[in-house]
C-alpha atoms as a PDB file:
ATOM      1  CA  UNK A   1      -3.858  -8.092  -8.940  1.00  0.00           C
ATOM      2  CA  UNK A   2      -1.971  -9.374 -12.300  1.00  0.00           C
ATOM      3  CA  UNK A   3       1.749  -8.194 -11.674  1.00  0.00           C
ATOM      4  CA  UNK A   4       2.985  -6.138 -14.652  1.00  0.00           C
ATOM      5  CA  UNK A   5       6.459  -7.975 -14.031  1.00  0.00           C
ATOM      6  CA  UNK A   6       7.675 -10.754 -12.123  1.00  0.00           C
ATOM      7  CA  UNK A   7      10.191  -8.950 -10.151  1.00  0.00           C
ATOM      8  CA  UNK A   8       8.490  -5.450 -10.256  1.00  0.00           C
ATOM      9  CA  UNK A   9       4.684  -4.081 -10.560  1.00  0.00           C
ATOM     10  CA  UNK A  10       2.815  -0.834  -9.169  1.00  0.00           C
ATOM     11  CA  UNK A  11      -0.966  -0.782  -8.476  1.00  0.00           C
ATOM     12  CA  UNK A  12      -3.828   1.799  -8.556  1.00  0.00           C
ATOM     13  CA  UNK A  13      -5.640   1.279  -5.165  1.00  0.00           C
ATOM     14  CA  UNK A  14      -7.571   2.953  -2.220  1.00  0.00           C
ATOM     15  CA  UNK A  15      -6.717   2.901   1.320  1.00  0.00           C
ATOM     16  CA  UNK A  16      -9.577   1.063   3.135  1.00  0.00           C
ATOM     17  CA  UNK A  17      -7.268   0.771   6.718  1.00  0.00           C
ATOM     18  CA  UNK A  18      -4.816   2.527   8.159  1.00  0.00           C
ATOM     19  CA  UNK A  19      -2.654   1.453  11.356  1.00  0.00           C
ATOM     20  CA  UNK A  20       0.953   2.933  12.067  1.00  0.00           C
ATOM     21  CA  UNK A  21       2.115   0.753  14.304  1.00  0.00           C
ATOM     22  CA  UNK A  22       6.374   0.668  15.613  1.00  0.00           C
ATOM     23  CA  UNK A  23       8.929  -2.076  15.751  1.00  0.00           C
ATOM     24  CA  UNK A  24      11.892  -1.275  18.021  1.00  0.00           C
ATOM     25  CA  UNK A  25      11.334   2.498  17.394  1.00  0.00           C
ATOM     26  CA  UNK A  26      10.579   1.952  13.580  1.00  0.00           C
ATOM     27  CA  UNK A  27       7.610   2.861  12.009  1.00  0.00           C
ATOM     28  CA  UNK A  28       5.637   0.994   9.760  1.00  0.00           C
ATOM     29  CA  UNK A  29       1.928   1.001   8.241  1.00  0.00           C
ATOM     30  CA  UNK A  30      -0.243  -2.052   7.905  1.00  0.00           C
ATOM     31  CA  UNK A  31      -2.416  -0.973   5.215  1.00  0.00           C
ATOM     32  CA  UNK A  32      -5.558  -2.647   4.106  1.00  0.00           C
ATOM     33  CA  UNK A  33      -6.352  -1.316   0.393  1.00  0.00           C
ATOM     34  CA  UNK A  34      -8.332  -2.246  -2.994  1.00  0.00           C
ATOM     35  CA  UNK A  35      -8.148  -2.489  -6.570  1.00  0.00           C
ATOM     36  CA  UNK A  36     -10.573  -0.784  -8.586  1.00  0.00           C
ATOM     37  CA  UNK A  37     -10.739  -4.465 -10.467  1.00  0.00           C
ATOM     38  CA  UNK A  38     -11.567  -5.715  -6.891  1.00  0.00           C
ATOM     39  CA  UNK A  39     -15.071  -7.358  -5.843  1.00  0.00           C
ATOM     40  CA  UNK A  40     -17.106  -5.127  -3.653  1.00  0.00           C
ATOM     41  CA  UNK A  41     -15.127  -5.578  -0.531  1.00  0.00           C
ATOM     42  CA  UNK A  42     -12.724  -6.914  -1.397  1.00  0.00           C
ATOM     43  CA  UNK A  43      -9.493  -6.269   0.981  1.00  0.00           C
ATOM     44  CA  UNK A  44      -5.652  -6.560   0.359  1.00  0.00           C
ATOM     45  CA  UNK A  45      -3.260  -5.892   2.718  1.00  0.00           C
ATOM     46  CA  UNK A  46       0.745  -4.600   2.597  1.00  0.00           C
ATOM     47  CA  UNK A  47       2.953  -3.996   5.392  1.00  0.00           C
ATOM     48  CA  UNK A  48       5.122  -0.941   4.652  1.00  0.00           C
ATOM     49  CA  UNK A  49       7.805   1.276   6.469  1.00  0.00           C
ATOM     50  CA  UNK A  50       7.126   4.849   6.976  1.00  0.00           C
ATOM     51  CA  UNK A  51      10.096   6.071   5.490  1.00  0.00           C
ATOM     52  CA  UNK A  52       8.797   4.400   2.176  1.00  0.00           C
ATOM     53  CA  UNK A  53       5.254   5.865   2.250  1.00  0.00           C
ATOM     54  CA  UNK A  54       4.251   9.427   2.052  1.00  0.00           C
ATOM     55  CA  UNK A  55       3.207  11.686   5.559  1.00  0.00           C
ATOM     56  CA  UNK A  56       0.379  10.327   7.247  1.00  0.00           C
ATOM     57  CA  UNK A  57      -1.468   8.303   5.043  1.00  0.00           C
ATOM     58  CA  UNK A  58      -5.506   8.568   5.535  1.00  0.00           C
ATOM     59  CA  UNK A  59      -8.507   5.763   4.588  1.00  0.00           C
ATOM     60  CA  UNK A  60      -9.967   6.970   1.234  1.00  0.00           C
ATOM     61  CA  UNK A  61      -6.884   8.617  -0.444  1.00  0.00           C
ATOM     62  CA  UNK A  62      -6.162   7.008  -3.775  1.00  0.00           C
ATOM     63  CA  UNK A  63      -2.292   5.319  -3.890  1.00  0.00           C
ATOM     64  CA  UNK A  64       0.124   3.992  -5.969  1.00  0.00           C
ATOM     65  CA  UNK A  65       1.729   0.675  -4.591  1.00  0.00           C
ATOM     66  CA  UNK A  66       5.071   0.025  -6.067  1.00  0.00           C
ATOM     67  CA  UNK A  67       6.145  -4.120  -5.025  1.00  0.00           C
ATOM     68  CA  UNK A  68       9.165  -4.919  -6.116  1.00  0.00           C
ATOM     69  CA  UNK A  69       9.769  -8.926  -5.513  1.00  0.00           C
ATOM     70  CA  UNK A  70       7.045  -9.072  -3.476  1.00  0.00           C
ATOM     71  CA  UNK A  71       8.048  -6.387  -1.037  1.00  0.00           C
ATOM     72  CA  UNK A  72       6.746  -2.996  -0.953  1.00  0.00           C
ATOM     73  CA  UNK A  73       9.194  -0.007  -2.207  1.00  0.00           C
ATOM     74  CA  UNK A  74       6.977   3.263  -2.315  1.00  0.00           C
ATOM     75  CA  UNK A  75       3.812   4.133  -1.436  1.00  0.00           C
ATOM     76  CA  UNK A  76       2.626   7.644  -2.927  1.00  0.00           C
ATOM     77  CA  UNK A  77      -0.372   9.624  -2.710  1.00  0.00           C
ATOM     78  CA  UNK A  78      -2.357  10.240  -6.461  1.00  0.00           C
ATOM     79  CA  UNK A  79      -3.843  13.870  -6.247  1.00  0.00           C
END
């Protein structure tokens, strides 16, 4: 995954795990996804909060990751 900026980068990937999960009433994702660049099998993994990703994310649909200094600002659902 070669960052197309330092500070900021967005990725092409594919959800491979999905668990919503809540901290103090919070909800987050920890999301287990690929690269199309990837190895076969190959598995990355973000943590992100729900109010930065789009309604209930599902294994298979094709993302866009948006990291901006290493932290993850928008996750959004390719059609």
């Amino acid at each position: 995954m070669e960052p197309t900026s330092f500070f900021q980068s967005e990725y092409d990937a594919v959800l491979e795990e999905v668990r919503p999960f809540n901290i103090h009433g919070a909800g987050f994702y920890d999301i287990g996804f690929s690269l199309e660049s990837d190895p076969e099998g190959s598995l990355r993994r973000v943590r992100v909060s729900d109010n930065l990703a789009y309604p209930n994310p599902r294994i298979g649909d094709r993302v866009k990751i948006a990291i901006l200094m290493g932290n993850v600002t928008r996750l959004s659902k390719v059609d």
